[in-house]
PDB file of N, CA and C in Angstrom:
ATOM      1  N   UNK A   1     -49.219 -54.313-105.497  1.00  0.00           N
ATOM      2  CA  UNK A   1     -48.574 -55.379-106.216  1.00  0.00           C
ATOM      3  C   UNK A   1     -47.212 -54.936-106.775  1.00  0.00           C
ATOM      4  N   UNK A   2     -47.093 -53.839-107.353  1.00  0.00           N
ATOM      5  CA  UNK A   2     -45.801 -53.310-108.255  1.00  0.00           C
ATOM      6  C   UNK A   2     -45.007 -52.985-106.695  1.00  0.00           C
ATOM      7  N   UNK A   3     -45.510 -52.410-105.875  1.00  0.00           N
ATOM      8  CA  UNK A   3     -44.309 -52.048-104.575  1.00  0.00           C
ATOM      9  C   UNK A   3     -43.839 -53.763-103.903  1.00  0.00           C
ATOM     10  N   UNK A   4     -44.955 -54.640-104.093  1.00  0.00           N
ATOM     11  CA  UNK A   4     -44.452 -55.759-103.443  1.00  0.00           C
ATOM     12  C   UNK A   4     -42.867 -56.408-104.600  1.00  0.00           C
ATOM     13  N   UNK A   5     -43.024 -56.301-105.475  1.00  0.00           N
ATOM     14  CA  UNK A   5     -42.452 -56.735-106.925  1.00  0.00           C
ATOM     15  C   UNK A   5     -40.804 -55.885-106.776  1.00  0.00           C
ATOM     16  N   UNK A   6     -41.214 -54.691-106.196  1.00  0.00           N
ATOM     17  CA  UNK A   6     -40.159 -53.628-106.118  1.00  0.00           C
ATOM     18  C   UNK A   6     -39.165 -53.772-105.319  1.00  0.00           C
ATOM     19  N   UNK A   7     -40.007 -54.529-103.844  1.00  0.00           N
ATOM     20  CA  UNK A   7     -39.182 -54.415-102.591  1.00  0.00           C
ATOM     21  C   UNK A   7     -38.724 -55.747-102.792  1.00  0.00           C
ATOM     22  N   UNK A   8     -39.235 -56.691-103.262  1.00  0.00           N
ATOM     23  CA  UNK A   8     -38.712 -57.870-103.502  1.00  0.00           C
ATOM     24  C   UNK A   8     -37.127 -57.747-104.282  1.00  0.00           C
ATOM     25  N   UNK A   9     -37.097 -56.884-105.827  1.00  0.00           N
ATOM     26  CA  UNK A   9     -36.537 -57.073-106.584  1.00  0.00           C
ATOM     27  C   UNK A   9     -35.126 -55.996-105.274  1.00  0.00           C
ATOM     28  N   UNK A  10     -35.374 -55.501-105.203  1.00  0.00           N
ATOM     29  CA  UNK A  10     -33.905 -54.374-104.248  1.00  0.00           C
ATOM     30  C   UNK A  10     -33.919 -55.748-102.612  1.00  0.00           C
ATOM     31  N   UNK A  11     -34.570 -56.394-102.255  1.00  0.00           N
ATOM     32  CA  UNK A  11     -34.074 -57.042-101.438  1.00  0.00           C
ATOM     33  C   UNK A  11     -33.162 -58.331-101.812  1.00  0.00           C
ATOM     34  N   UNK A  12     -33.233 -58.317-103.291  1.00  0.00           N
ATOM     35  CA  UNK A  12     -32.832 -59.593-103.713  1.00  0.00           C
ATOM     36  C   UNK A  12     -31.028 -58.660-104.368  1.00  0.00           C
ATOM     37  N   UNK A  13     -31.519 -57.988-104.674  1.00  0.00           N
ATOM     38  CA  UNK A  13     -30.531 -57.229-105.324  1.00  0.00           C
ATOM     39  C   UNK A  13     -29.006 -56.572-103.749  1.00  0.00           C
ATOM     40  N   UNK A  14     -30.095 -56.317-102.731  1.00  0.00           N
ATOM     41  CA  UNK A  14     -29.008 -55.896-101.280  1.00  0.00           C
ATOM     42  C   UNK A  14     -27.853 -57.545-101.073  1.00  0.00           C
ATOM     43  N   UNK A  15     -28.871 -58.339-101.113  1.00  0.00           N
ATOM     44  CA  UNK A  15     -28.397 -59.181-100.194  1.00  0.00           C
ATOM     45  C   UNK A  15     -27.634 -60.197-101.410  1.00  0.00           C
ATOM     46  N   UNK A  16     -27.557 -60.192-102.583  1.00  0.00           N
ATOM     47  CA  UNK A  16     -26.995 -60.542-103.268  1.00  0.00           C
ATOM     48  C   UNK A  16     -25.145 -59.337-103.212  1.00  0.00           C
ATOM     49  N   UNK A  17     -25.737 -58.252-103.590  1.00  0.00           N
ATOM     50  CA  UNK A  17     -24.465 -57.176-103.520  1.00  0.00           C
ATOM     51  C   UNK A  17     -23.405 -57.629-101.997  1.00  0.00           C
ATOM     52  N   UNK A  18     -24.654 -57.741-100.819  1.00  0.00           N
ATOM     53  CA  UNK A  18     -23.940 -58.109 -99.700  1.00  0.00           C
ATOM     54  C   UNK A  18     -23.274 -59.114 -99.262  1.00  0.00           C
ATOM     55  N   UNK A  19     -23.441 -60.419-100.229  1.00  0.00           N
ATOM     56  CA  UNK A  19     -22.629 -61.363-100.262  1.00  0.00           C
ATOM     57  C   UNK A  19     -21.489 -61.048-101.040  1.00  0.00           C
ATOM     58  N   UNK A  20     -21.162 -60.728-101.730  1.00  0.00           N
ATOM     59  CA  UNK A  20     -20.149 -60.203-102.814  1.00  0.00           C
ATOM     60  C   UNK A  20     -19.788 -59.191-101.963  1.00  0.00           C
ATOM     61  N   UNK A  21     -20.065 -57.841-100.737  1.00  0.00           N
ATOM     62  CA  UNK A  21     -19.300 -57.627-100.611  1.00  0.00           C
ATOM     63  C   UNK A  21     -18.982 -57.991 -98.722  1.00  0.00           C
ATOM     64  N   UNK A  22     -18.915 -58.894 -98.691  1.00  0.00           N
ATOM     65  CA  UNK A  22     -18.760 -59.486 -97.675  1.00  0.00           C
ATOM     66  C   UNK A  22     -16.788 -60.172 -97.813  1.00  0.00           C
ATOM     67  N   UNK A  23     -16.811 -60.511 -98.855  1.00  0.00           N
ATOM     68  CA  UNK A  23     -15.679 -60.844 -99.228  1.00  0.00           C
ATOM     69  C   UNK A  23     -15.017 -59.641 -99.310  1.00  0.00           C
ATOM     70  N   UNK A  24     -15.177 -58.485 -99.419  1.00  0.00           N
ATOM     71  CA  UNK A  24     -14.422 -57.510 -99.620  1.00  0.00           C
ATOM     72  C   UNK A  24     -13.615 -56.957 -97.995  1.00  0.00           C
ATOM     73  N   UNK A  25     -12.746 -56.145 -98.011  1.00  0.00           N
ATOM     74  CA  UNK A  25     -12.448 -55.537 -97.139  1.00  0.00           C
ATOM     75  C   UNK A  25     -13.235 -54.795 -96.021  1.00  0.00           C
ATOM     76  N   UNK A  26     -14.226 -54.345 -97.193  1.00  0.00           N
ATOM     77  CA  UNK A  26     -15.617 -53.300 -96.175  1.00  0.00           C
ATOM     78  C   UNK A  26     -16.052 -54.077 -95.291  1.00  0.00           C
ATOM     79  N   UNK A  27     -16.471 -53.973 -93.825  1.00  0.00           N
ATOM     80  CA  UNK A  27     -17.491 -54.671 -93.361  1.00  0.00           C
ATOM     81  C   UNK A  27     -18.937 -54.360 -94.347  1.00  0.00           C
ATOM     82  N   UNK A  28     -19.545 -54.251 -95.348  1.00  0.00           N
ATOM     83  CA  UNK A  28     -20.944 -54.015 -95.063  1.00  0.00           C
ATOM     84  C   UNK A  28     -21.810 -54.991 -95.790  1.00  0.00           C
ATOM     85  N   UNK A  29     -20.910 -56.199 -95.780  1.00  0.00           N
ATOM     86  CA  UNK A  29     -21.745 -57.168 -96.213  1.00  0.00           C
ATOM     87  C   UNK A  29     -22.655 -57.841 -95.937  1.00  0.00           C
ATOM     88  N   UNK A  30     -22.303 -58.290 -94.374  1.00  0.00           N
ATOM     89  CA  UNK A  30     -23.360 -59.122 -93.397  1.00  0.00           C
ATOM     90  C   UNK A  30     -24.585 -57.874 -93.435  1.00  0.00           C
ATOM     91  N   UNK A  31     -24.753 -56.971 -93.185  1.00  0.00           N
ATOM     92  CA  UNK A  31     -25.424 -55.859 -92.891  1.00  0.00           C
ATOM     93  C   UNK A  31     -26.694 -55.736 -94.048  1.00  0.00           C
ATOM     94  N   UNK A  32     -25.784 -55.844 -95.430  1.00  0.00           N
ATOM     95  CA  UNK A  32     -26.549 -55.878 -96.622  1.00  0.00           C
ATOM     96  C   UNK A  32     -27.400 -56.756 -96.856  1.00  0.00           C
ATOM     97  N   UNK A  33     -26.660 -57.878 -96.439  1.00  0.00           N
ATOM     98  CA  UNK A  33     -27.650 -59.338 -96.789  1.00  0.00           C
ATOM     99  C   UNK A  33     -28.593 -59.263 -95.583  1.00  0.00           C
ATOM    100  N   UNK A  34     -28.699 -59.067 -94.334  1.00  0.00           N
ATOM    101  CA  UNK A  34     -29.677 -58.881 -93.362  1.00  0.00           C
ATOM    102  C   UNK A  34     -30.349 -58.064 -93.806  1.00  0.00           C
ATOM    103  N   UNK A  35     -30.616 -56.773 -94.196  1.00  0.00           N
ATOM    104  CA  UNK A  35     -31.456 -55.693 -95.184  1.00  0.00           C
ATOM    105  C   UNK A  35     -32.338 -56.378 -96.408  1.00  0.00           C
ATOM    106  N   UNK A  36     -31.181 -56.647 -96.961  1.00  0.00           N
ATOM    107  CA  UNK A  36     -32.262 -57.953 -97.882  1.00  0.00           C
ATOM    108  C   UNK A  36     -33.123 -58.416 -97.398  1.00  0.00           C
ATOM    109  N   UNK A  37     -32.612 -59.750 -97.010  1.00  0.00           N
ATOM    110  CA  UNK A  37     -33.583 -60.699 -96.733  1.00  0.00           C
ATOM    111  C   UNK A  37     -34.919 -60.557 -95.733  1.00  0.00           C
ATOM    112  N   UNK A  38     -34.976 -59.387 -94.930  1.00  0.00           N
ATOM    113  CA  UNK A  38     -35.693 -59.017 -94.232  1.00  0.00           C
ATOM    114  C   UNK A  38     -36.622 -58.428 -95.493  1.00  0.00           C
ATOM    115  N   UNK A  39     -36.323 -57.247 -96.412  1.00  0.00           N
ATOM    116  CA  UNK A  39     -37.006 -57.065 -97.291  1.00  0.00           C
ATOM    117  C   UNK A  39     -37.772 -57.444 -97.865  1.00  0.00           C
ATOM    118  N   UNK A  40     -37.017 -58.613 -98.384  1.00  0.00           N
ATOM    119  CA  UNK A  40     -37.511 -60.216 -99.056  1.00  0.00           C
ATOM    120  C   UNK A  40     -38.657 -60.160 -98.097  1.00  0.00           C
ATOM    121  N   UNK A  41     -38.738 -60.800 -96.684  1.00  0.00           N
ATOM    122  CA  UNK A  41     -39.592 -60.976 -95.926  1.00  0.00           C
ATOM    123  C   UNK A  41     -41.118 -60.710 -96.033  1.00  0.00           C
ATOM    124  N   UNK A  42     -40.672 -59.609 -96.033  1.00  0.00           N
ATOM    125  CA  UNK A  42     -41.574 -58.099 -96.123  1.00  0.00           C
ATOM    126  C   UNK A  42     -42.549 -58.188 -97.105  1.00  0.00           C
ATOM    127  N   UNK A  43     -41.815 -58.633 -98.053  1.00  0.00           N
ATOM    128  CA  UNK A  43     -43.030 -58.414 -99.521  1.00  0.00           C
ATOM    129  C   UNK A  43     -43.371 -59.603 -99.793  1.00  0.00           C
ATOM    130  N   UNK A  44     -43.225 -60.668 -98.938  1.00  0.00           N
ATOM    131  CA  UNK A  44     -43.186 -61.880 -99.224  1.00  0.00           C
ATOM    132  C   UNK A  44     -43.179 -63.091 -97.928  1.00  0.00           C
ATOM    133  N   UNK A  45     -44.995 -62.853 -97.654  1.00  0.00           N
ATOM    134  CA  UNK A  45     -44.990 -63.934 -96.046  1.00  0.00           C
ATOM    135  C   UNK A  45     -44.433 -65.168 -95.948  1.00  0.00           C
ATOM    136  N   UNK A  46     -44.218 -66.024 -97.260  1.00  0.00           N
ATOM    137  CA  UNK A  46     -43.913 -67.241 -97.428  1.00  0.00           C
ATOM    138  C   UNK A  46     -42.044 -67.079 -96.983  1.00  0.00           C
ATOM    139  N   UNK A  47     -41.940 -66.092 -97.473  1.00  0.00           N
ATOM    140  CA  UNK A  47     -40.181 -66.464 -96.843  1.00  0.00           C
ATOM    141  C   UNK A  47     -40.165 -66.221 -95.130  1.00  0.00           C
ATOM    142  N   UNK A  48     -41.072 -65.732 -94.633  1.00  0.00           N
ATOM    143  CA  UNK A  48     -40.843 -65.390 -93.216  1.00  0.00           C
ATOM    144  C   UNK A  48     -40.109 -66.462 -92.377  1.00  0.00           C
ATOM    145  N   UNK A  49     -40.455 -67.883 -92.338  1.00  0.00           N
ATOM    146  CA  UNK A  49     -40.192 -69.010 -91.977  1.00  0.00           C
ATOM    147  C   UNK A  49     -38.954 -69.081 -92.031  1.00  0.00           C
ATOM    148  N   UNK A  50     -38.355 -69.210 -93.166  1.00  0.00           N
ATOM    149  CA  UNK A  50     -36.927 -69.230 -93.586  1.00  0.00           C
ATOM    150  C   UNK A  50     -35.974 -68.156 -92.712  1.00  0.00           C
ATOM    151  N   UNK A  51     -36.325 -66.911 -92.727  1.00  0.00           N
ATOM    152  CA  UNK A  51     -35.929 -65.922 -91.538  1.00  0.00           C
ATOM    153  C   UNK A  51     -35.825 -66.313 -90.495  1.00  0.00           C
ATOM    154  N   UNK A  52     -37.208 -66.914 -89.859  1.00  0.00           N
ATOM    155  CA  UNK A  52     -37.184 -66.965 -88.703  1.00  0.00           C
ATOM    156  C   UNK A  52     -36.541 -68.136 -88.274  1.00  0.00           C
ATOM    157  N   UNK A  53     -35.819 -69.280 -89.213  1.00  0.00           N
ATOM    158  CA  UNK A  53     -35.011 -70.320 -88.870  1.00  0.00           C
ATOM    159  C   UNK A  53     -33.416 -69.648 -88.775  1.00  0.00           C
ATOM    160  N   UNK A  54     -33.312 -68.811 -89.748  1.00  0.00           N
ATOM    161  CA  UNK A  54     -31.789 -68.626 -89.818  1.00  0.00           C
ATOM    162  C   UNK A  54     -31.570 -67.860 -88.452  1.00  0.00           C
ATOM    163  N   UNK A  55     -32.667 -67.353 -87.952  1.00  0.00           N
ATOM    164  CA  UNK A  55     -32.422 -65.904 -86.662  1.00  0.00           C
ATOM    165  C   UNK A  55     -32.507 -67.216 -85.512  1.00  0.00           C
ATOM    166  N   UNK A  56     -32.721 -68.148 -85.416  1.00  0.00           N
ATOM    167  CA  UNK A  56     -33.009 -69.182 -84.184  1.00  0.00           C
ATOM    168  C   UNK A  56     -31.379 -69.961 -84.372  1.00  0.00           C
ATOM    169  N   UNK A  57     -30.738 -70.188 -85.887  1.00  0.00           N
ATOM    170  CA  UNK A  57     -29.681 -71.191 -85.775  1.00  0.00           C
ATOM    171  C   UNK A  57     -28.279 -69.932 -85.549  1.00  0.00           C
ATOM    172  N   UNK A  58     -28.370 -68.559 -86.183  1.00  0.00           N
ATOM    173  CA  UNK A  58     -27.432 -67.852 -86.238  1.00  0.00           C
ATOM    174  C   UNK A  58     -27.626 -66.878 -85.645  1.00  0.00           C
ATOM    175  N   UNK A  59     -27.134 -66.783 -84.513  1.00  0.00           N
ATOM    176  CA  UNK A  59     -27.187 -65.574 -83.012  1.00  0.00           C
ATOM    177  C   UNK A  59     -26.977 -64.445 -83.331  1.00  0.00           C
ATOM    178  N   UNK A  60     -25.701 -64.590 -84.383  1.00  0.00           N
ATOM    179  CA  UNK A  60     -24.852 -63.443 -85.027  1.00  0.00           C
ATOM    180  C   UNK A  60     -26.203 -62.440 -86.178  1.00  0.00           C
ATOM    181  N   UNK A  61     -26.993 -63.382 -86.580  1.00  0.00           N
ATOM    182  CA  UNK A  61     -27.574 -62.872 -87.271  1.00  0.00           C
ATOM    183  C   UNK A  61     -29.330 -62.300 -86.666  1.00  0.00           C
ATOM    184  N   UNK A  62     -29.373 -62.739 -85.561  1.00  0.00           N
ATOM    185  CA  UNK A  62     -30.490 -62.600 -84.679  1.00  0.00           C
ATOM    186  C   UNK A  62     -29.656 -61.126 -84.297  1.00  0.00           C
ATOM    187  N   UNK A  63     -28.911 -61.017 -83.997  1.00  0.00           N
ATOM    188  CA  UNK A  63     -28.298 -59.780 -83.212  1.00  0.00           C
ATOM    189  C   UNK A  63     -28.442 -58.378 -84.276  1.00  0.00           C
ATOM    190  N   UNK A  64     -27.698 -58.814 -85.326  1.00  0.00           N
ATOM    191  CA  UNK A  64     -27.925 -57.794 -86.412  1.00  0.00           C
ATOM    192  C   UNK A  64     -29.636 -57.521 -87.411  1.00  0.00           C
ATOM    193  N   UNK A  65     -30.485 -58.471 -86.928  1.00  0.00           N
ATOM    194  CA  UNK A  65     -31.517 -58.144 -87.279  1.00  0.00           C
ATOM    195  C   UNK A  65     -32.133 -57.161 -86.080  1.00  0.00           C
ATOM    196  N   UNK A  66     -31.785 -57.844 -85.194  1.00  0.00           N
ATOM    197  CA  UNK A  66     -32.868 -56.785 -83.719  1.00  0.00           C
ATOM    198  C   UNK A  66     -32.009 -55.325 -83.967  1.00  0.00           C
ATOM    199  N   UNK A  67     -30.838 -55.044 -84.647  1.00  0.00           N
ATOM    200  CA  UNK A  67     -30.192 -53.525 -84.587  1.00  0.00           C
ATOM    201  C   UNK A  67     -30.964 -52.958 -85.285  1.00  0.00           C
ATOM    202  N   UNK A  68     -31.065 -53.915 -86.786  1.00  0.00           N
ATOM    203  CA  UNK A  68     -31.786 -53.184 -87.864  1.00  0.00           C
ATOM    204  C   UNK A  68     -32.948 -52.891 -87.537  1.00  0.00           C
ATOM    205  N   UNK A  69     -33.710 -53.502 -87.190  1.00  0.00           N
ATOM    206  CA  UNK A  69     -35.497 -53.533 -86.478  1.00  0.00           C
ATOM    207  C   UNK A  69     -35.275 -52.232 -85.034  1.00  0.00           C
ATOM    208  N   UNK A  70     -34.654 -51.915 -84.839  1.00  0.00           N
ATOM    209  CA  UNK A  70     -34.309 -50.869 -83.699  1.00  0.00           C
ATOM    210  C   UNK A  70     -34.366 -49.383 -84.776  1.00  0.00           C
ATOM    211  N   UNK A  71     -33.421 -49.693 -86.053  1.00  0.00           N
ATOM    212  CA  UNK A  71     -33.401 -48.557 -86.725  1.00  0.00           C
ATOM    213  C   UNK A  71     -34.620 -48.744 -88.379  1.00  0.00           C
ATOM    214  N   UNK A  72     -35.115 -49.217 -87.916  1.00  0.00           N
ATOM    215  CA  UNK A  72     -36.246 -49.457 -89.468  1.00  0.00           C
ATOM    216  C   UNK A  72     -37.339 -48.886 -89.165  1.00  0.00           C
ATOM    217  N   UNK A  73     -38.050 -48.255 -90.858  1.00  0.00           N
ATOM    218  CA  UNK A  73     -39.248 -48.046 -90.547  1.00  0.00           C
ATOM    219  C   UNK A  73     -40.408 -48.900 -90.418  1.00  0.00           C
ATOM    220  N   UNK A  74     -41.318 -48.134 -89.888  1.00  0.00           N
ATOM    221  CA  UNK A  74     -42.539 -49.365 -89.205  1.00  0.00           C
ATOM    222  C   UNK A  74     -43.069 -50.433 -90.228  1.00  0.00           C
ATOM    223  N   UNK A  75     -42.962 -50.110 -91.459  1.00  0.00           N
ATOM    224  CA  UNK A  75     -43.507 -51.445 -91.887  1.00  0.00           C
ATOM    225  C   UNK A  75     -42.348 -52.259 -92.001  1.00  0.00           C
ATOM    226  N   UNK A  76     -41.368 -52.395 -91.939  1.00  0.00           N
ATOM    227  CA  UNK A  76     -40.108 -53.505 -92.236  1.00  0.00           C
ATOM    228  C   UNK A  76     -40.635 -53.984 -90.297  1.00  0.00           C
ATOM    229  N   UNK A  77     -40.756 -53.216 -89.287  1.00  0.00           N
ATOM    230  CA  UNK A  77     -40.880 -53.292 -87.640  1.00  0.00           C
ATOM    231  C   UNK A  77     -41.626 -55.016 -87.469  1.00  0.00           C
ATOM    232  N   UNK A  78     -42.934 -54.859 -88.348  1.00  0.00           N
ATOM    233  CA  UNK A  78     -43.402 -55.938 -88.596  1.00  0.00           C
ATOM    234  C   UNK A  78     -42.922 -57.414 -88.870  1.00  0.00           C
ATOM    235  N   UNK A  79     -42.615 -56.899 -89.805  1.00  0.00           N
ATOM    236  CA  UNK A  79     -41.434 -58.607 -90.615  1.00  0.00           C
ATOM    237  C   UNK A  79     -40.688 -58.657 -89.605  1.00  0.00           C
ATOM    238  N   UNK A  80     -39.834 -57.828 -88.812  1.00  0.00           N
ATOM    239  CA  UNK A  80     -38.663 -58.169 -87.733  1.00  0.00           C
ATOM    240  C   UNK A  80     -39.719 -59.132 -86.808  1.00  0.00           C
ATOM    241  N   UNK A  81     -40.590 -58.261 -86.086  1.00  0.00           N
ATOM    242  CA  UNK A  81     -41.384 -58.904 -84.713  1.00  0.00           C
ATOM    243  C   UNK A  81     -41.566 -60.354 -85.173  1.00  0.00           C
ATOM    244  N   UNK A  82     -42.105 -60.469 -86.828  1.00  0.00           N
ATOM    245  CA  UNK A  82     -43.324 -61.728 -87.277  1.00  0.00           C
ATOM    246  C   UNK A  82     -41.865 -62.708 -87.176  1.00  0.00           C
ATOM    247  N   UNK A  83     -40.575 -62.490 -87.140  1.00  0.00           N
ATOM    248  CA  UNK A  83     -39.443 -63.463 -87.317  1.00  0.00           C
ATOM    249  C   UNK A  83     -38.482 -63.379 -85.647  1.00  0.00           C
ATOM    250  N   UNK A  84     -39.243 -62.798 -85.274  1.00  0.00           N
ATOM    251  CA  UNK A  84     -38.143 -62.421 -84.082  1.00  0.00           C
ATOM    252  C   UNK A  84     -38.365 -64.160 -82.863  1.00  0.00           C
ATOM    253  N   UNK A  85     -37.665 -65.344 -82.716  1.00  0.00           N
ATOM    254  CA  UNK A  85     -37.480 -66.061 -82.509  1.00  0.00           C
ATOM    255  C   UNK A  85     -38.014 -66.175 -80.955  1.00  0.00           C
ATOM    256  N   UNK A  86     -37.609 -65.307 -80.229  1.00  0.00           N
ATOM    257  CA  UNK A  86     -38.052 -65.392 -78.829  1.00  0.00           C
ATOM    258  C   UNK A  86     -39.628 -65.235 -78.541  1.00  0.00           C
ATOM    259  N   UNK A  87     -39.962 -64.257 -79.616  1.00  0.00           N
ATOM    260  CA  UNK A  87     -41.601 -64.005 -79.578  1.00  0.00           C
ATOM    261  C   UNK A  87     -42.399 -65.027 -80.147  1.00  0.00           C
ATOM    262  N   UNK A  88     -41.563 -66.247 -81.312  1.00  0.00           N
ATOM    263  CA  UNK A  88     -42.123 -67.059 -81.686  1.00  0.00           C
ATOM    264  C   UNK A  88     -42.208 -68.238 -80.440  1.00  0.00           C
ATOM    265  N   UNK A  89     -41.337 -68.237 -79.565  1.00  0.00           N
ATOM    266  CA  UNK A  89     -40.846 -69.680 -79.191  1.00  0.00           C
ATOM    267  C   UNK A  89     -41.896 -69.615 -77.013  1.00  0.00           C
ATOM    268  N   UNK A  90     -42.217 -68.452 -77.106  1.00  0.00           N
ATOM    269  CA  UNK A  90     -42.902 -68.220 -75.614  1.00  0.00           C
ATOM    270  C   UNK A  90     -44.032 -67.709 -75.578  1.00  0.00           C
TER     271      UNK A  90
END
């Protein structure tokens, strides 16, 4: 319960930072907020849906989730597959 509470609170906290710095010069905004919200995911089945709509309407963001899910550890591997759009849709 406290790790679900945990990963929630730093996924809310990435993808918030990553909007803010998305506006910045750095690229590492889009990156941040995909880390998030996958996080989010993670500790939290009810948002999965919501993922798995934004990864079906935004390609850009389907693309940068399958990188991250290429480089994540196995339990985040999960939340990627449970949202991964092509595996939902065949």
């Amino acid at each position: 319960m406290i790790a679900r509470v945990a990963t929630t609170i730093v996924g809310v906290l990435l993808a918030f930072y990553g909007v803010i710095a998305a506006i910045s010069p750095l690229p590492l905004g889009i990156p941040l907020v995909v880390l998030g919200l996958i996080m989010i995911a993670a500790a939290n089945p009810a948002a999965r849906p919501l993922i798995l709509k934004m990864r079906r309407r935004w390609r850009w963001f389907d693309r940068l989730a399958r990188e991250a899910a290429r480089r994540s550890p196995e339990r985040f591997r999960a939340t990627f597959e449970d949202t991964d759009p092509d595996k939902r849709d065949g």
